[in-house]
Protein backbone atom coordinates (compact mmCIF):
# COMPACT_ATOMS: atom_id res chain seq x y z
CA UNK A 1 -12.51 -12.97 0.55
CA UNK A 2 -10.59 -9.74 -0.72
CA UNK A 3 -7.61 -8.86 -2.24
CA UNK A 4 -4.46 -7.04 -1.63
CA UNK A 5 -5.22 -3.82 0.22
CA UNK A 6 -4.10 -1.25 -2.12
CA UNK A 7 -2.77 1.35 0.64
CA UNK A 8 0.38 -1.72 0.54
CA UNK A 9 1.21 -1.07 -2.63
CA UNK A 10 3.64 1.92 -2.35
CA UNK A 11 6.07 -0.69 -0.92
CA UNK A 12 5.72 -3.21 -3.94
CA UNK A 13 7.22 -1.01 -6.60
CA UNK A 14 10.51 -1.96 -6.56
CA UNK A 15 9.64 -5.22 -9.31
CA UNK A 16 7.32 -5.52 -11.84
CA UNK A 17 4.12 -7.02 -11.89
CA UNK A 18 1.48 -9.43 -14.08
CA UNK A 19 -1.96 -9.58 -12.33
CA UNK A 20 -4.38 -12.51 -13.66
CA UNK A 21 -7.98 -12.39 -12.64
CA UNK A 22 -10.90 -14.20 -13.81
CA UNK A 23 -13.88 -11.71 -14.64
CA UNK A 24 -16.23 -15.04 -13.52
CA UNK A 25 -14.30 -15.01 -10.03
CA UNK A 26 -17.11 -16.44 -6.97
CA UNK A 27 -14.45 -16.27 -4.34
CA UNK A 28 -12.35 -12.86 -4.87
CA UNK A 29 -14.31 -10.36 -7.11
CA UNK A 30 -12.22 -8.94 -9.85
CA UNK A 31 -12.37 -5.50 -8.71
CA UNK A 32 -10.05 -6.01 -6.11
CA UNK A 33 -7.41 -7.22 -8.76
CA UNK A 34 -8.32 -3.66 -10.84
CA UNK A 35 -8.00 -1.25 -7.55
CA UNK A 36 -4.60 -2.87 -6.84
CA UNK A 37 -3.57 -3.16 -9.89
CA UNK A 38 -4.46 1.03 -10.34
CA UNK A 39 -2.98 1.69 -6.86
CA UNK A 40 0.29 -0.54 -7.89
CA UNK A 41 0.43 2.30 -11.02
CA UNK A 42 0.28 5.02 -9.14
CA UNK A 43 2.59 4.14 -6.82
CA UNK A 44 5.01 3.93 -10.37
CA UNK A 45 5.15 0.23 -10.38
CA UNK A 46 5.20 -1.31 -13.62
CA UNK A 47 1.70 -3.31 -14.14
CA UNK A 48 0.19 -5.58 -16.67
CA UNK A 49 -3.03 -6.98 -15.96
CA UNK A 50 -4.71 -9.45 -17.69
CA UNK A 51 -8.49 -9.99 -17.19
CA UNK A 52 -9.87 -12.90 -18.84
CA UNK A 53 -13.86 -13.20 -19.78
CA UNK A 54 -15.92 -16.26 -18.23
CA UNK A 55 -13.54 -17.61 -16.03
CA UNK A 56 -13.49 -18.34 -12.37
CA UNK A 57 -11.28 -18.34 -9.46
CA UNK A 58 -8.81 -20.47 -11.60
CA UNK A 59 -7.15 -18.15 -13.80
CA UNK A 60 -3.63 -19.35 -13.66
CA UNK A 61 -4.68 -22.07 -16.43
CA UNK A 62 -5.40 -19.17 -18.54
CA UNK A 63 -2.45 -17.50 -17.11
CA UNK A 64 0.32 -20.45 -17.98
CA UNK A 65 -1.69 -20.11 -21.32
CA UNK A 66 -0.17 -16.62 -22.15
CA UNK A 67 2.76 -17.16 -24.79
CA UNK A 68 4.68 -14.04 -23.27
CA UNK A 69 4.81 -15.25 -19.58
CA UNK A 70 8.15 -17.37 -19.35
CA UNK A 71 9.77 -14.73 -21.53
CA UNK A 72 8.25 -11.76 -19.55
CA UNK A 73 9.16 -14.08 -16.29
CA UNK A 74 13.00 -14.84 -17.44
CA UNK A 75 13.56 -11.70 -18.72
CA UNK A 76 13.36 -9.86 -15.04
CA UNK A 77 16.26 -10.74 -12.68
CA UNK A 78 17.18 -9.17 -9.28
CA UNK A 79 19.50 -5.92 -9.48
């Protein structure tokens, strides 16, 4: 399985983005999540990306984890 292709990603820069990956990952390798994440950048979106060491395809339990993520979530809103 692969990722996002990153040609896409001069249409998604209109809101900002947090990309979770596991580095451990057996079913999409992590380098996907880095070229999109670098494409998503150049295309001027506004990227964080949070890579987290020995973990698997499951990285959201890391990612509902992060302290920031309902503040950086709530704090965006349509305009």
């Amino acid at each position: 399985m692969r990722g996002a292709h990153p040609g896409t990603a001069v249409k998604l820069t209109g809101p900002s983005w947090w990309v979770f990956h596991g580095d451990n990952d057996g079913a999409v390798h992590h380098s996907y999540s880095q070229h999109m994440v670098t494409a998503l950048e150049t295309a001027g979106a506004e990227v964080k990306f949070s890579l987290y060491p020995g973990v698997g395809h499951n990285s959201w339990d890391n990612a509902f984890q992060e302290p920031d993520l309902l503040p950086w979530l709530f704090a965006k809103s349509k305009k």
